[in-house]
N, C-alpha and C. Protein backbone atom coordinates (compact mmCIF):
# COMPACT_ATOMS: atom_id res chain seq x y z
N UNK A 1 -16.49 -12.71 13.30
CA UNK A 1 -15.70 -11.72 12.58
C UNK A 1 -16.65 -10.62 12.08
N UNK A 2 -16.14 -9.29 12.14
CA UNK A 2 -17.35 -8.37 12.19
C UNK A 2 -16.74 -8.31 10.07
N UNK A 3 -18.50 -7.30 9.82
CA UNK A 3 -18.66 -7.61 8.35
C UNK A 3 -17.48 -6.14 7.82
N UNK A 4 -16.71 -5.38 8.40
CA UNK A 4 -15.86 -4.66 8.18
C UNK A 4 -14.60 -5.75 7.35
N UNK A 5 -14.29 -6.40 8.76
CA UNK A 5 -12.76 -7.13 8.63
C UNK A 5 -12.97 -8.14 7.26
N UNK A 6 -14.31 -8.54 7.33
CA UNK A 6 -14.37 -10.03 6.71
C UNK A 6 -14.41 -9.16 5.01
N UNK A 7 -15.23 -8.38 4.71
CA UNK A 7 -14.99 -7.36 3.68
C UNK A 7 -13.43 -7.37 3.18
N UNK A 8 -12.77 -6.59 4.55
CA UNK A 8 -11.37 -6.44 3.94
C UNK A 8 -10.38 -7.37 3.54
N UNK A 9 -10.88 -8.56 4.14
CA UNK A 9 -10.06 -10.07 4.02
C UNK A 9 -10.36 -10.45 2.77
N UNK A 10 -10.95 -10.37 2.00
CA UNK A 10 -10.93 -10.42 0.59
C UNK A 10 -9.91 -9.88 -0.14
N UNK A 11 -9.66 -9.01 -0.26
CA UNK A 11 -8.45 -8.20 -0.82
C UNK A 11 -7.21 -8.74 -0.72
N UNK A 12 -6.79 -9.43 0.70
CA UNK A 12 -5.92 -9.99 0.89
C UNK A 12 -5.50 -11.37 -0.12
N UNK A 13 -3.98 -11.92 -0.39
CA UNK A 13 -2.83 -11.37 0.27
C UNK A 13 -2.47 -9.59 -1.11
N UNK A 14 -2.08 -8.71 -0.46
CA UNK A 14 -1.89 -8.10 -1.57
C UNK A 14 -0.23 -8.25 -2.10
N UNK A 15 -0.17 -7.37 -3.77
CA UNK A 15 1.21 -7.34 -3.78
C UNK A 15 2.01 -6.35 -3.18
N UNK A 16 2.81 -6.44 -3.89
CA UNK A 16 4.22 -5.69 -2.97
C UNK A 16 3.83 -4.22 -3.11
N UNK A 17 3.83 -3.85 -4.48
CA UNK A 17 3.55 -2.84 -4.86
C UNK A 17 2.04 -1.76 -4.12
N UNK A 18 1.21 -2.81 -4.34
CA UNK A 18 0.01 -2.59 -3.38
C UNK A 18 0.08 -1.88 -2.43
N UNK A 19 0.71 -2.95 -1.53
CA UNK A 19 0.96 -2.66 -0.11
C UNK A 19 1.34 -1.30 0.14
N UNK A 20 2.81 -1.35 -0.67
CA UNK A 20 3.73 -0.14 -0.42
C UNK A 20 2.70 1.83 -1.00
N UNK A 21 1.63 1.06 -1.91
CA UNK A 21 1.04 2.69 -2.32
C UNK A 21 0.13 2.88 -0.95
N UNK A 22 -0.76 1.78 -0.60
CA UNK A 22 -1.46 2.19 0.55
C UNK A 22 -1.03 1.98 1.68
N UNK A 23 0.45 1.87 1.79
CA UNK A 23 1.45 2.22 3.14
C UNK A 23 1.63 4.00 2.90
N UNK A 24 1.71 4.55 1.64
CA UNK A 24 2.23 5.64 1.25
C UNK A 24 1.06 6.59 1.85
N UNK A 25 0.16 6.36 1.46
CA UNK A 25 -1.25 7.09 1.88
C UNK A 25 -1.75 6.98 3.30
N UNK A 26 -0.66 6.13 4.12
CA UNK A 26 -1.51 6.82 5.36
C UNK A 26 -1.54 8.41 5.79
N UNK A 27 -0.41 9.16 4.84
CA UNK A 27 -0.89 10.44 4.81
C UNK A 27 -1.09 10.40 3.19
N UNK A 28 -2.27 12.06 3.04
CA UNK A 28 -2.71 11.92 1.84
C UNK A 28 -1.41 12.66 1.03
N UNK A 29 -1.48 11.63 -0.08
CA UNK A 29 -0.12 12.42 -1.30
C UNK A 29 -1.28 12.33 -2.48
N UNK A 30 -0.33 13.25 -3.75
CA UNK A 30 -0.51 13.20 -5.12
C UNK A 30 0.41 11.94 -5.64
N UNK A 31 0.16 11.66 -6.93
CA UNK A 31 0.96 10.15 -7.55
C UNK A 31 2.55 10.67 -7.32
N UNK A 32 3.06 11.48 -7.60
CA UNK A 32 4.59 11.82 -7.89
C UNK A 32 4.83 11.88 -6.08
N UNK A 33 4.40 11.96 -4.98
CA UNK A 33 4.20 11.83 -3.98
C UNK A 33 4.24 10.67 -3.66
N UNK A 34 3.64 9.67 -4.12
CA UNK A 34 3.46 8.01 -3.80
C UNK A 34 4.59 7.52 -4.37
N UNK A 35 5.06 7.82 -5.92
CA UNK A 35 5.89 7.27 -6.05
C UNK A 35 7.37 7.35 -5.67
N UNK A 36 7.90 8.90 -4.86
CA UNK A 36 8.81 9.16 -4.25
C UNK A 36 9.42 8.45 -3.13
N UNK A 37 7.58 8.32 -2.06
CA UNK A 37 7.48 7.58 -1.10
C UNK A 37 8.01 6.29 -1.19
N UNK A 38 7.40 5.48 -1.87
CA UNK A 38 7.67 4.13 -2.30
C UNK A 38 8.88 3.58 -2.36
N UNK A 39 9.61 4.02 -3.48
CA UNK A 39 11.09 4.43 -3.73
C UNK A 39 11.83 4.83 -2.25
N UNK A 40 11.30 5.52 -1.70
CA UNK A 40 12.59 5.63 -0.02
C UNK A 40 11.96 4.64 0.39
N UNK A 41 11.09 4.61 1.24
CA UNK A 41 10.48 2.83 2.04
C UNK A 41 11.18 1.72 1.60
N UNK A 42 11.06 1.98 0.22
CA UNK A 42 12.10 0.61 0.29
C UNK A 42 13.25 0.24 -0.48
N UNK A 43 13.64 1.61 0.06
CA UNK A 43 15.38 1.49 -0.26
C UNK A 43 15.96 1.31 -1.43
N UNK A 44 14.80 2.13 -2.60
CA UNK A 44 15.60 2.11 -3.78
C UNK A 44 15.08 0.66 -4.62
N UNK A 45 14.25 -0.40 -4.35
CA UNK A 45 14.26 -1.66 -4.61
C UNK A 45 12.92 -1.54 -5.44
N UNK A 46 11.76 -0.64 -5.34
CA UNK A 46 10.59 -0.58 -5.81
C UNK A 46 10.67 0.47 -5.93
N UNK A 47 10.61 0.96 -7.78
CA UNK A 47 10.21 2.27 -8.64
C UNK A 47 9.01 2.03 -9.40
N UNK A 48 7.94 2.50 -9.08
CA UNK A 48 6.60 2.40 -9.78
C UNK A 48 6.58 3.85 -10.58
N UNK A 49 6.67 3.05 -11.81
CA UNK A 49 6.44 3.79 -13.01
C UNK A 49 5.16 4.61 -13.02
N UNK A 50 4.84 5.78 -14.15
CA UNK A 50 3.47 6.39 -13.90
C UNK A 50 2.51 5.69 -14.12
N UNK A 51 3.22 4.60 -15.25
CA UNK A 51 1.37 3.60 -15.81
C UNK A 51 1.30 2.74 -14.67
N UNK A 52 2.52 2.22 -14.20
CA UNK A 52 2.15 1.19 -13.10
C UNK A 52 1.00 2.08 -11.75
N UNK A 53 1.95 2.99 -11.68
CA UNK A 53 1.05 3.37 -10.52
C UNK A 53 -0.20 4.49 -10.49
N UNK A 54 -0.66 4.91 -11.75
CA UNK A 54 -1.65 5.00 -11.95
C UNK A 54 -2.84 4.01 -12.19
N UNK A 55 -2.74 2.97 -12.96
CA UNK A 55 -3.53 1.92 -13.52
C UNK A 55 -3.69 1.23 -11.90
N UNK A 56 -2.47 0.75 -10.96
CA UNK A 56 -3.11 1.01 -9.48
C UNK A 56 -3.98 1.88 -8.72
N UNK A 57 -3.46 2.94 -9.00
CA UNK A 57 -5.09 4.31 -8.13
C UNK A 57 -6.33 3.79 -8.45
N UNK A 58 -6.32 3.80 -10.15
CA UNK A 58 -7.46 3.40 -11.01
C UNK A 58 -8.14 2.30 -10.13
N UNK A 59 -7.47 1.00 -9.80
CA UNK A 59 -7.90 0.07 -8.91
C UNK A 59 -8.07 0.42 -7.85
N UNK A 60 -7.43 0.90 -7.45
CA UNK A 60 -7.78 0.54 -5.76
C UNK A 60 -9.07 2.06 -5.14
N UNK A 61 -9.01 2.98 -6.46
CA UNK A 61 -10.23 4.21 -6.40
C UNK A 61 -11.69 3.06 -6.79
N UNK A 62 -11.28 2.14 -7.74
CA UNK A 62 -12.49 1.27 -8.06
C UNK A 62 -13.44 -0.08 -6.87
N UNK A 63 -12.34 -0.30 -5.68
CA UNK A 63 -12.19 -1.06 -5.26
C UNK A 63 -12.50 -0.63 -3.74
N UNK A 64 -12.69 0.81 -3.90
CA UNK A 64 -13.15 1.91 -2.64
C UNK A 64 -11.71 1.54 -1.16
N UNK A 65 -10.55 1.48 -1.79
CA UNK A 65 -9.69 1.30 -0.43
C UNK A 65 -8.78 2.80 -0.59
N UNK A 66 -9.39 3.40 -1.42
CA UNK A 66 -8.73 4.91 -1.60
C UNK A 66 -9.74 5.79 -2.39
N UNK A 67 -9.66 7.30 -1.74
CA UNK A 67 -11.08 8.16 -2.35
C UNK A 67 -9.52 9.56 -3.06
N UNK A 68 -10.28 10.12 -3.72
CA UNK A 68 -9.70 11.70 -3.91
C UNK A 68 -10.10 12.51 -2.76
N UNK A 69 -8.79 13.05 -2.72
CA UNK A 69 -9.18 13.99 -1.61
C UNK A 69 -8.41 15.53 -1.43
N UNK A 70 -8.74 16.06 -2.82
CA UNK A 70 -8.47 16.96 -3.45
C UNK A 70 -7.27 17.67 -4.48
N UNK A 71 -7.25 17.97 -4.72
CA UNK A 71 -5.84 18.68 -5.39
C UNK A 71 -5.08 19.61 -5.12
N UNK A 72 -3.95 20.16 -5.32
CA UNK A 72 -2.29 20.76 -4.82
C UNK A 72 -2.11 21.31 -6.04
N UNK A 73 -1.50 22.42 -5.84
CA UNK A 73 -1.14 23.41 -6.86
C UNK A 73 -2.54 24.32 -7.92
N UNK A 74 -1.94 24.71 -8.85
CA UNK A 74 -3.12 25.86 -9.89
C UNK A 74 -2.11 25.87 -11.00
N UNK A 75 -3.91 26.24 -11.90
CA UNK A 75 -3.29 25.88 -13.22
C UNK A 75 -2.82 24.39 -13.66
N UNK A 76 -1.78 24.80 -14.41
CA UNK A 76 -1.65 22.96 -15.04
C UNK A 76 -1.08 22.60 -14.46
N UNK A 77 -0.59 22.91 -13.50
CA UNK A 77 0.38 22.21 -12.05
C UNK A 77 -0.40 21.70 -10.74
N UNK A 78 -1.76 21.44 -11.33
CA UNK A 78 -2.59 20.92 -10.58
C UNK A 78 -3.01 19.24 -9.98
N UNK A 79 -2.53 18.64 -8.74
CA UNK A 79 -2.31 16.97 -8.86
C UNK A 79 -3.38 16.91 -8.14
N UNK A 80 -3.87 15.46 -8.14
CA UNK A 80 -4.80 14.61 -7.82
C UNK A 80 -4.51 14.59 -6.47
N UNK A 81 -5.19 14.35 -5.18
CA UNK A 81 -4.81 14.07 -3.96
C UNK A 81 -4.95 12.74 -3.42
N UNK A 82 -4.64 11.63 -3.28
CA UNK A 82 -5.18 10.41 -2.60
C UNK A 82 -5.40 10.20 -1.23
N UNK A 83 -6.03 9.36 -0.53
CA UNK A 83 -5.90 9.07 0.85
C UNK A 83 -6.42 7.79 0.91
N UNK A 84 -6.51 7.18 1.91
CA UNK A 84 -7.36 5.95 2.19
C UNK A 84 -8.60 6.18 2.89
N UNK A 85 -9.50 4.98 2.44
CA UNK A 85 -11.08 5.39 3.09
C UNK A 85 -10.41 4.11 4.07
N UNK A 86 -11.40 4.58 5.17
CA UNK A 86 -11.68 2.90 5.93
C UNK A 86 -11.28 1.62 5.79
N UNK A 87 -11.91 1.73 4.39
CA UNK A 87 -11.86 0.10 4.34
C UNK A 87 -10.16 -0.44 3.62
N UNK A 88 -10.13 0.49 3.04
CA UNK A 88 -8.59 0.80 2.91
C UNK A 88 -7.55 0.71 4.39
N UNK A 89 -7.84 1.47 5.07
CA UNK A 89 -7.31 1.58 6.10
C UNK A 89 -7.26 -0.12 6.91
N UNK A 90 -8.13 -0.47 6.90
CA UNK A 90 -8.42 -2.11 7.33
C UNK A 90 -7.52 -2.77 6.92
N UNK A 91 -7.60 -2.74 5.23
CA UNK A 91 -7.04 -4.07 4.30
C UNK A 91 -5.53 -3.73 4.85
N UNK A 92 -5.22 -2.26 5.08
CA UNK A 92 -3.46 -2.44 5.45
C UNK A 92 -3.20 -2.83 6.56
N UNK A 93 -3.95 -2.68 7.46
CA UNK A 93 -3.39 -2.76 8.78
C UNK A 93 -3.77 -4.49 8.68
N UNK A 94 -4.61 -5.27 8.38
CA UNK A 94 -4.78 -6.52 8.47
C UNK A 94 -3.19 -6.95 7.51
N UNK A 95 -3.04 -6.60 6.37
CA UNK A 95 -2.19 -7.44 5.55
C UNK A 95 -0.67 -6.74 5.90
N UNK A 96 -0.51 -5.84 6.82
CA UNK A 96 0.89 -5.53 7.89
C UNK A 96 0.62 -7.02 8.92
N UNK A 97 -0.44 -7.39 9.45
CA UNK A 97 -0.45 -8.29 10.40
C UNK A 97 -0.39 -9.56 10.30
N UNK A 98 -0.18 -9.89 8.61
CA UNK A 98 -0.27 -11.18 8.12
C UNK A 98 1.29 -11.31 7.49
N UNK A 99 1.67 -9.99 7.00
CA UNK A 99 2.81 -10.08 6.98
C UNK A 99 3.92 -9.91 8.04
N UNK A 100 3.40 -10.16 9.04
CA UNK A 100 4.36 -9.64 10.64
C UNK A 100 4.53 -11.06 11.13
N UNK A 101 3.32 -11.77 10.61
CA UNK A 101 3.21 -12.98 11.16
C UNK A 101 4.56 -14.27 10.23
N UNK A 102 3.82 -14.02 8.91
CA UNK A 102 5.16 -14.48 8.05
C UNK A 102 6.52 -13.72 8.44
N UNK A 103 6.86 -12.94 8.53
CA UNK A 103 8.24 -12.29 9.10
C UNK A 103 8.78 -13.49 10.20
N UNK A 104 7.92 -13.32 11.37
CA UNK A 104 8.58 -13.96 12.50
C UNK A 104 8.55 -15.94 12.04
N UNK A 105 7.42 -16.39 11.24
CA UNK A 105 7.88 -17.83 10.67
C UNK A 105 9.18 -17.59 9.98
N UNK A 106 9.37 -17.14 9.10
CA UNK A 106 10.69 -16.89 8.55
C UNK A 106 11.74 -16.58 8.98
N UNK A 107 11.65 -16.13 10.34
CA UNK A 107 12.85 -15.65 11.89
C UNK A 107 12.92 -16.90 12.16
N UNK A 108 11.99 -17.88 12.57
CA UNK A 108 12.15 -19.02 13.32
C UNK A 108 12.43 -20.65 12.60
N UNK A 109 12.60 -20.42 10.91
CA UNK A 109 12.75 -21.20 9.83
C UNK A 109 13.55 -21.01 10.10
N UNK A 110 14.48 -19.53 9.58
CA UNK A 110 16.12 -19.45 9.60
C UNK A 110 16.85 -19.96 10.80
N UNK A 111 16.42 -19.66 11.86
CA UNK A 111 17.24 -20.03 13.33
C UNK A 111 16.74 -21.92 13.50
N UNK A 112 16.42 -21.98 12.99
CA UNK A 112 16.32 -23.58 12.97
C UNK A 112 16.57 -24.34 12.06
N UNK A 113 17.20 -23.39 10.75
CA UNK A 113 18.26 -23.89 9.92
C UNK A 113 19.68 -23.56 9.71
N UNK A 114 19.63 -22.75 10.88
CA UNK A 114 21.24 -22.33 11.11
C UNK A 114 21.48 -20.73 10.06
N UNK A 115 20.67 -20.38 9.88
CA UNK A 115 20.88 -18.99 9.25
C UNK A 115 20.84 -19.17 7.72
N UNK A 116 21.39 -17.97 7.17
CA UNK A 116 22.22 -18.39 5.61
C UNK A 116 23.30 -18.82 5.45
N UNK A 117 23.49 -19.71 4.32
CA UNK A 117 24.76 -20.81 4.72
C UNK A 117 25.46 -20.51 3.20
């Protein structure tokens, strides 16, 4: 296992919330950007508040799976930009593939318990 993946396998499993900000950033947004995103992806079911999803940036800027990558607007209408670095980029695409994997156990639980009953 190269020392990239094995790096990013640490991070793993993430939460929901997690997931869904550095699903948001595969293009770069500002926070009111992430949290818009978030909110459509998933259908209304996950609203990340500003502390929630700031005190997340805070982490995951600490944790190097997201850098700044500049700011939008002038004056006091000026936002933060996010994106994902690399290793960021890793931890999602690995923990999409761990969760793809649980998806289809959970396809093949249900059909071998007859569905929802």
């Amino acid at each position: 296992m190269r020392d990239v993946e094995r790096g990013a396998r640490k991070f793993l499993p993430l939460s929901e919330a997690t997931y869904l900000i550095l699903a948001s950033l595969t293009e770069p947004r500002h926070g009111y950007g992430i949290m818009q995103d978030v909110e459509a992806v998933s259908g209304g079911r996950v609203r990340l508040g500003p502390g929630t999803l700031y005190g997340a940036l805070t982490n995951l800027l600490r944790q190097k799976l997201i850098r700044r990558s500049g700011e939008t607007g002038a004056g006091d209408e000026r936002r933060k930009v996010y994106a994902l670095t690399p290793l960021g980029e890793k931890v999602l695409v690995l923990e999409g593939e761990r969760l793809a994997s649980l998806s289809r156990l959970a396809s093949d639980v249900s059909k071998r318990l007859g569905g929802a009953r």
